[in-house]
C-alpha atoms as a PDB file:
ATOM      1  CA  UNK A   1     -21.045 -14.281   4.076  1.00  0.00           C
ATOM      2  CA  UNK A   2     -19.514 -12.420   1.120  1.00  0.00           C
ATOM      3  CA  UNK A   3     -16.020 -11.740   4.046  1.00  0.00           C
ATOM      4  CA  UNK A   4     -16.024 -15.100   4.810  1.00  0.00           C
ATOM      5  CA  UNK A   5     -16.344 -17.321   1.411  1.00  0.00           C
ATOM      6  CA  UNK A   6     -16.362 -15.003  -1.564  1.00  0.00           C
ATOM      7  CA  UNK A   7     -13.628 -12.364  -0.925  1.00  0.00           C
ATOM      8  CA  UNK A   8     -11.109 -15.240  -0.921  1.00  0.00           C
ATOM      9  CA  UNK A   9     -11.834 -16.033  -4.443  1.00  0.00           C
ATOM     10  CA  UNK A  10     -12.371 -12.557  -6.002  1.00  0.00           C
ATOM     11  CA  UNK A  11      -8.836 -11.425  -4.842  1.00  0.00           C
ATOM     12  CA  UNK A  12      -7.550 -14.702  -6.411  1.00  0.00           C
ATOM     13  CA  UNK A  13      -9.487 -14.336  -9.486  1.00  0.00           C
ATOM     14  CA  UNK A  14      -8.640 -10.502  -9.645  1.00  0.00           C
ATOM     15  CA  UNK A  15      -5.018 -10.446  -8.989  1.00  0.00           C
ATOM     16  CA  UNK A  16      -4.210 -13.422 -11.067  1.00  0.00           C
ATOM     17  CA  UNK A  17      -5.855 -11.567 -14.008  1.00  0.00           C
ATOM     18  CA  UNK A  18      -3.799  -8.216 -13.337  1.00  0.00           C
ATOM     19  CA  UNK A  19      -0.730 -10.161 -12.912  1.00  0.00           C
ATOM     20  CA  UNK A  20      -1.058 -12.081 -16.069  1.00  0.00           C
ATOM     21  CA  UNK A  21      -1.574  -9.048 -18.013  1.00  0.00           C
ATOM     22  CA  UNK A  22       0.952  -6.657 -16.151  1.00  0.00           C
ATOM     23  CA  UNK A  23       3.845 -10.092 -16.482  1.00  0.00           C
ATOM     24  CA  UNK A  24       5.616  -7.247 -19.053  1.00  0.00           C
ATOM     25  CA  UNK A  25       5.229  -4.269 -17.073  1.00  0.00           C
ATOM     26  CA  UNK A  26       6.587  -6.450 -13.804  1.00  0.00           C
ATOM     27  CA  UNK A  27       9.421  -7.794 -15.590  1.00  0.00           C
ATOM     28  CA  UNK A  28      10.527  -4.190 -17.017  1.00  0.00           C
ATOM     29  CA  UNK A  29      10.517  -2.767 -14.644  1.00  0.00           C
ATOM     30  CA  UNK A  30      12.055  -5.313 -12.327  1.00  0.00           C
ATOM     31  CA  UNK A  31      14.962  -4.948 -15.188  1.00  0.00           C
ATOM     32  CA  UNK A  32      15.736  -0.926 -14.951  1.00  0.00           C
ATOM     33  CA  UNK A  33      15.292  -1.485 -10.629  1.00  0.00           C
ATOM     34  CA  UNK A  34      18.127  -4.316 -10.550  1.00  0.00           C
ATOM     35  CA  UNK A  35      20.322  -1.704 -12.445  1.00  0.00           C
ATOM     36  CA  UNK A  36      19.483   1.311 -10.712  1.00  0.00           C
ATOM     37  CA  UNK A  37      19.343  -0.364  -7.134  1.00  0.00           C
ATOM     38  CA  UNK A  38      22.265  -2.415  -7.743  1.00  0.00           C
ATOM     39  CA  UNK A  39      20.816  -5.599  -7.717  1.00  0.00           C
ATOM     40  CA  UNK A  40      17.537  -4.813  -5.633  1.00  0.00           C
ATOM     41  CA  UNK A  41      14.378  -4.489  -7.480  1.00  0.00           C
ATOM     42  CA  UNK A  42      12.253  -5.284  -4.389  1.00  0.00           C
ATOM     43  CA  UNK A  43      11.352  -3.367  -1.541  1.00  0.00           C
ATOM     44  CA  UNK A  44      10.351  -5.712   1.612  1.00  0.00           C
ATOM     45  CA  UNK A  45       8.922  -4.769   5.146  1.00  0.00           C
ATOM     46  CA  UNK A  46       7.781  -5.934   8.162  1.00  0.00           C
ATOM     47  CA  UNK A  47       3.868  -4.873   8.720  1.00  0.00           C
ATOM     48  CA  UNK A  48       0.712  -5.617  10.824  1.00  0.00           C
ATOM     49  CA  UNK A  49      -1.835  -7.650   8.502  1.00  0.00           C
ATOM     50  CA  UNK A  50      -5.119  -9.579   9.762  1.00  0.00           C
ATOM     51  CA  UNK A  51      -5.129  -9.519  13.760  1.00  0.00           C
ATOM     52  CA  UNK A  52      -1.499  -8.078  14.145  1.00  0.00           C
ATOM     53  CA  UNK A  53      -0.104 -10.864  12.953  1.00  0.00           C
ATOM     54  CA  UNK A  54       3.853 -10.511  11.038  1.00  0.00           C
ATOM     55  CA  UNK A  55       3.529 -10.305   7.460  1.00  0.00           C
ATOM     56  CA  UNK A  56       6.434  -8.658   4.828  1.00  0.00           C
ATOM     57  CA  UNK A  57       4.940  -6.610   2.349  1.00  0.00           C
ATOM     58  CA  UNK A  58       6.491  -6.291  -0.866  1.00  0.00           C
ATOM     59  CA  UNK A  59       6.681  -3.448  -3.173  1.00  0.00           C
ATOM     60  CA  UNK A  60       9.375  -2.520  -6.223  1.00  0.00           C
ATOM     61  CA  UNK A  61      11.905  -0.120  -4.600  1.00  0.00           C
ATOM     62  CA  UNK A  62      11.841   3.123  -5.137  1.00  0.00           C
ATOM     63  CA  UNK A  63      14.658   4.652  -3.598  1.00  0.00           C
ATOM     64  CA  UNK A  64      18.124   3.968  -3.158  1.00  0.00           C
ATOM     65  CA  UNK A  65      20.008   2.546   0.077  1.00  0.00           C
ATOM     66  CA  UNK A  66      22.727   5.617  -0.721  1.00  0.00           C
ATOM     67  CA  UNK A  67      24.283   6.122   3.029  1.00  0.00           C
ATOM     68  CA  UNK A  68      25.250   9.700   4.555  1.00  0.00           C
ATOM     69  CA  UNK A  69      29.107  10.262   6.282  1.00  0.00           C
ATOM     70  CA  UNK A  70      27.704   8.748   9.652  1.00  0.00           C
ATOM     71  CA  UNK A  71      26.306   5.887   7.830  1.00  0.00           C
ATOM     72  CA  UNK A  72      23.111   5.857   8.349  1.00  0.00           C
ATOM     73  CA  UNK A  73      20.624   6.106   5.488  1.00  0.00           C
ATOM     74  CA  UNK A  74      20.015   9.420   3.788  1.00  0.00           C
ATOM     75  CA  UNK A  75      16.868  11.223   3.999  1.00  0.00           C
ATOM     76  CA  UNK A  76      13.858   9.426   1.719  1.00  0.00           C
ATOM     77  CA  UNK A  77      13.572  12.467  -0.558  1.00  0.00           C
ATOM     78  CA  UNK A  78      17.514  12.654  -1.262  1.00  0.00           C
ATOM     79  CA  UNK A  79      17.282   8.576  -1.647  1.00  0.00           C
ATOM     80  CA  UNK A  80      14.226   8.483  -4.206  1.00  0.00           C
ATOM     81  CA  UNK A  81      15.204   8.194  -7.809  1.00  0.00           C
ATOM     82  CA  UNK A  82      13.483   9.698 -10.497  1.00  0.00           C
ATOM     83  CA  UNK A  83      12.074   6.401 -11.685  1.00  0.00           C
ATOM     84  CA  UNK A  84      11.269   5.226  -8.129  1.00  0.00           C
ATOM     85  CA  UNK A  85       8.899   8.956  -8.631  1.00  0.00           C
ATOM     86  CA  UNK A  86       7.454   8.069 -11.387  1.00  0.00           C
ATOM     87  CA  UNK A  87       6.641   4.491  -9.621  1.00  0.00           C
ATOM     88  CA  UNK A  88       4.923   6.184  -7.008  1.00  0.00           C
ATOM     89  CA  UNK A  89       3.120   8.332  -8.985  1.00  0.00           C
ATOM     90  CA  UNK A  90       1.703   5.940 -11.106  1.00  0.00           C
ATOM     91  CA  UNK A  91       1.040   3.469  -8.341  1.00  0.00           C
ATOM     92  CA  UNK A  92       3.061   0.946 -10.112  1.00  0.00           C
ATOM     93  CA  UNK A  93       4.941   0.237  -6.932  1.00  0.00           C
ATOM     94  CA  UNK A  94       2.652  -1.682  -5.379  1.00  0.00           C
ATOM     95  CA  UNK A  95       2.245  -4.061  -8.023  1.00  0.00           C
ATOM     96  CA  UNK A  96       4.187  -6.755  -6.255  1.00  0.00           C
ATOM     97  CA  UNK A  97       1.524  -6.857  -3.622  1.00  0.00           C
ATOM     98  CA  UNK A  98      -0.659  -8.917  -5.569  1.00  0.00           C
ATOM     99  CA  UNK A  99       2.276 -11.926  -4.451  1.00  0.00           C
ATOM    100  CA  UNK A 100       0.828 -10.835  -1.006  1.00  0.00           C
ATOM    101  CA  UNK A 101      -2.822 -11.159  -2.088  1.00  0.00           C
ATOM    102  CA  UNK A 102      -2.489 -14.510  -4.077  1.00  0.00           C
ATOM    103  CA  UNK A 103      -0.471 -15.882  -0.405  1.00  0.00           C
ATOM    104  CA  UNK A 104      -3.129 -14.859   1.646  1.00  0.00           C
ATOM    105  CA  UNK A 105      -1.368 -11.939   3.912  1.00  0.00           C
ATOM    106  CA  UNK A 106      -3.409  -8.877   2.450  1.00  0.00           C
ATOM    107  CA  UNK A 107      -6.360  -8.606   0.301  1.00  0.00           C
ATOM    108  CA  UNK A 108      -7.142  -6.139  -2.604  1.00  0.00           C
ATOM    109  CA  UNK A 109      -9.450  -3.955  -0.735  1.00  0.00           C
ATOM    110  CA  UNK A 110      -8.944  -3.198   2.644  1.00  0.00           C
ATOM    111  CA  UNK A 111      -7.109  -0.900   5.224  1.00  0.00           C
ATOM    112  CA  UNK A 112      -3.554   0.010   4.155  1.00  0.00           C
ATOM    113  CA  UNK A 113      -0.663  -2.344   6.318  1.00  0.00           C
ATOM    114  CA  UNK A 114       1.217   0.688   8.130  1.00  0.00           C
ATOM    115  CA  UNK A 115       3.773  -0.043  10.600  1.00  0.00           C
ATOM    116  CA  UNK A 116       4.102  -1.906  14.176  1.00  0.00           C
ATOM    117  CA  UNK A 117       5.586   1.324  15.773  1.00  0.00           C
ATOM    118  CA  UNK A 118       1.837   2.759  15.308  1.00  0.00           C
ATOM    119  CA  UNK A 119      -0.108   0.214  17.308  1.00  0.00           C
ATOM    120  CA  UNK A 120       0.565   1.447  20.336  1.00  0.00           C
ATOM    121  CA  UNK A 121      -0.843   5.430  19.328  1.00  0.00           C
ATOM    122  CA  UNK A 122      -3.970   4.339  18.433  1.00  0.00           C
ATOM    123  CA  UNK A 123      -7.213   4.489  20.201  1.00  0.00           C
ATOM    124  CA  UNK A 124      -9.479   1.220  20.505  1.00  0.00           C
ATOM    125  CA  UNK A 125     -11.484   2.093  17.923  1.00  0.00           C
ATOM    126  CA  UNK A 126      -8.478   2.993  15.403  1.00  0.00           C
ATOM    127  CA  UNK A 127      -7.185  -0.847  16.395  1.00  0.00           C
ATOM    128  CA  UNK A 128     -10.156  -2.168  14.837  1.00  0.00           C
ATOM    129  CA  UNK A 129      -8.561  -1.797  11.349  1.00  0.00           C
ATOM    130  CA  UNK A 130      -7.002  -4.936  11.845  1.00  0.00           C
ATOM    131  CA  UNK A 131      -9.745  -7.343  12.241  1.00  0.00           C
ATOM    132  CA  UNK A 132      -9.497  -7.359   8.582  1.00  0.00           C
ATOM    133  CA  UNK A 133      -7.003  -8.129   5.691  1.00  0.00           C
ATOM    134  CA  UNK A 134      -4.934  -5.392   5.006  1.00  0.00           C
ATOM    135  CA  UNK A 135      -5.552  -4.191   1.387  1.00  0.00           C
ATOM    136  CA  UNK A 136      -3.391  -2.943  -1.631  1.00  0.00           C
ATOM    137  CA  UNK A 137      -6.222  -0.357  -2.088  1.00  0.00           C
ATOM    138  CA  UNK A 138      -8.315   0.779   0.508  1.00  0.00           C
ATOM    139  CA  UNK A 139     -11.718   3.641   1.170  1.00  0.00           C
ATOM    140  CA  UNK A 140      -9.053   5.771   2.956  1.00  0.00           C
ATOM    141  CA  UNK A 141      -6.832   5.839  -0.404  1.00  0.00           C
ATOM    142  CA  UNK A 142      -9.736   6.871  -2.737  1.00  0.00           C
ATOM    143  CA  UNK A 143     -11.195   8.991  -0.165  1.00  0.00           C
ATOM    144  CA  UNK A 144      -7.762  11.372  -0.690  1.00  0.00           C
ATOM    145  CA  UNK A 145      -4.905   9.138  -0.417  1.00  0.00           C
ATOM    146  CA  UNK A 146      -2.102  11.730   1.393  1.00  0.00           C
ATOM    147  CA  UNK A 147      -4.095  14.425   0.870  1.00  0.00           C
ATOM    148  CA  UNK A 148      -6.111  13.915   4.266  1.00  0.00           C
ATOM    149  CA  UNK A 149      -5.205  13.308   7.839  1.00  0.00           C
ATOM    150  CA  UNK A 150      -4.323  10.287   9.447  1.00  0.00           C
ATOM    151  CA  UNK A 151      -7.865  11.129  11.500  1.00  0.00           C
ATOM    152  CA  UNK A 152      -9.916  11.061   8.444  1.00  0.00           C
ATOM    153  CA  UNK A 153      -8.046   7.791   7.374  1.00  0.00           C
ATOM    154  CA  UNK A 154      -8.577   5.736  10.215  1.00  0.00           C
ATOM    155  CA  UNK A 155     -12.314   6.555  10.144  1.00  0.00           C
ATOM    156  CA  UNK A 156     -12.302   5.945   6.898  1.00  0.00           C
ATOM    157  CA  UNK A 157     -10.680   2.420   7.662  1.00  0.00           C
ATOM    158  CA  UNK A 158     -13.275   1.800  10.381  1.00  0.00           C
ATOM    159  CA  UNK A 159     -16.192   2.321   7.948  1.00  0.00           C
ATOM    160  CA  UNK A 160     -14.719   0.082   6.118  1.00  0.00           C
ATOM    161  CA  UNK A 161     -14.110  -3.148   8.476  1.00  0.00           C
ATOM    162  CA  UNK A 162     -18.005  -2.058   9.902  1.00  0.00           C
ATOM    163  CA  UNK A 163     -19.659  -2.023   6.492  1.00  0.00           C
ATOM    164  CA  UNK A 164     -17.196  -4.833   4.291  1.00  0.00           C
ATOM    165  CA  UNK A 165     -19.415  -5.567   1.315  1.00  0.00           C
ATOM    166  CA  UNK A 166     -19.216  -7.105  -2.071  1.00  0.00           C
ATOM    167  CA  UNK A 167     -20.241  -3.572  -3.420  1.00  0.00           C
ATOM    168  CA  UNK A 168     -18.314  -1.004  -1.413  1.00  0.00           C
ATOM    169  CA  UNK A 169     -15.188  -3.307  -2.491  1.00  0.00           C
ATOM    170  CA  UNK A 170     -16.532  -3.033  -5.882  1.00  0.00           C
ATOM    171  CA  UNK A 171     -16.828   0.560  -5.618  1.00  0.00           C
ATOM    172  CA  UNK A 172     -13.270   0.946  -4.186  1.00  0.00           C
ATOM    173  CA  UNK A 173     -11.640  -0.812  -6.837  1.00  0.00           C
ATOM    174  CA  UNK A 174     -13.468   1.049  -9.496  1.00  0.00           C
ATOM    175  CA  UNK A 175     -12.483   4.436  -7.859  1.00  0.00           C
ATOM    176  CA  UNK A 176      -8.906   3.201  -7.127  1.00  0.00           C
ATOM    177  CA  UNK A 177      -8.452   2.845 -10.906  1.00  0.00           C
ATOM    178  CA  UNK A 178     -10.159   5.848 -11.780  1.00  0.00           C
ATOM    179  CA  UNK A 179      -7.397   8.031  -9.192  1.00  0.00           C
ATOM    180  CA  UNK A 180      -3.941   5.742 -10.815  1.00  0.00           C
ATOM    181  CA  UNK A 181      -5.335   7.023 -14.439  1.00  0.00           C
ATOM    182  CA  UNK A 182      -4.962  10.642 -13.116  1.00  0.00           C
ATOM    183  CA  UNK A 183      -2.330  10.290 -10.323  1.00  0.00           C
ATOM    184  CA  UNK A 184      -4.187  11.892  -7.482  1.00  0.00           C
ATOM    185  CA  UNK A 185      -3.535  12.463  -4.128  1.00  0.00           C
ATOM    186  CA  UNK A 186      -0.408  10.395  -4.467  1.00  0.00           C
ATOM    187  CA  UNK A 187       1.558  13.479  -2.149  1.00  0.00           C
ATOM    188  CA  UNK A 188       0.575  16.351  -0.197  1.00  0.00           C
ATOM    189  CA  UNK A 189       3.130  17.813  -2.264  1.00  0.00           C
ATOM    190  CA  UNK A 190       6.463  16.651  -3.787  1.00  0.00           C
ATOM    191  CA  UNK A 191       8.579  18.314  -0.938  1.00  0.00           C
ATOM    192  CA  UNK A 192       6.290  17.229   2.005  1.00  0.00           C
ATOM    193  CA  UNK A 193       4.639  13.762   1.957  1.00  0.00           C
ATOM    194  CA  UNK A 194       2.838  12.484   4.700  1.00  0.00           C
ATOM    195  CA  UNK A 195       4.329  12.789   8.265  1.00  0.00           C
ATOM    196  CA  UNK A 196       4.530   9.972  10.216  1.00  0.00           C
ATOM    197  CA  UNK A 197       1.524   9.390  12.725  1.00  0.00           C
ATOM    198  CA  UNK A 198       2.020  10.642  15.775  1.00  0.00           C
ATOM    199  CA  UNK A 199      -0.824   9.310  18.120  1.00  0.00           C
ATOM    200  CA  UNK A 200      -2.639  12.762  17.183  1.00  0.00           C
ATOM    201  CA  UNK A 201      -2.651  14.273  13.552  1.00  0.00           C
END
């Protein structure tokens, strides 16, 4: 009952609240992103949300679109900016996602939207993680974040969509704010984040 008619409300109620009281934070930094990024404060991509359907994520952009010789795109780490670090770090980033929650495409608790390129690698079970919203916050995230395997995360994900309750997303959120006070497990480490999934790791 709680998935079906209470959610809903609590990640309207929720995310209205934080957006109210971040409105300086999101405009700030907005500011310093249009003149560092020439323009382009937001960061949007296409991602899986409830049942594989198409949704675009947004985020504040933390890197630059800075082109090698070839032109194609330079490597992440030479295309992050200090401040897009310090973004990341502090989980500010994903701020914008609360426009996502308040339209409906992702929730604030729930299995992290990866990418369409992944569907295919995972197992039936792993596929699972879509019969719910997509969350900006998720167990996986305060169960290590980066700091575990893409394994452990996807069990982690299907605990979660198996056990969905007022109280474990109560618990989540309490824990998720607990780990963006102390910036943990943000990176495996600042010169290696996490690999790409490969079907296996």
């Amino acid at each position: 009952m709680y998935d079906k008619f209470f959610k809903r409300g609590l990640d309207i109620l929720i995310s209205s609240l934080i957006l109210i009281f971040s409105f300086p934070i999101f405009i700030l930094v907005s500011l310093i992103l249009i003149y560092i990024n020439k323009g382009k404060p937001f960061f949007f991509q296409m991602r899986p949300g409830f049942r594989e359907k198409q949704i675009y994520i947004i985020k504040f952009k933390s890197m630059t679109d800075e082109k090698g010789p070839d032109g194609n795109l330079l490597p992440d780490i030479e295309r992050m900016t200090s401040f897009g670090n310090f973004l990341r770090k502090t989980s500010i980033d994903e701020l914008p996602q609360l426009v996502n929650v308040l339209k409906g495409d992702m929730s604030l608790v729930g299995p992290r939207p990866l990418l369409f390129k992944y569907i295919p690698l995972y197992t039936e079970d792993q596929r699972r993680r879509h019969n719910v919203k997509p969350g900006i916050t998720g167990l996986a995230q305060v169960s290590g974040r980066n700091s575990i395997s893409w394994t452990e995360k996807f069990k982690h994900d299907i605990y979660y969509v198996d056990n969905l309750s007022f109280l474990l997303d109560i618990k989540i959120l309490f824990l998720t704010f607990k780990k963006v006070l102390v910036s943990e497990g943000i990176n495996q480490s600042e010169e290696r984040p996490m690999s790409p999934f490969n079907g296996k790791n």
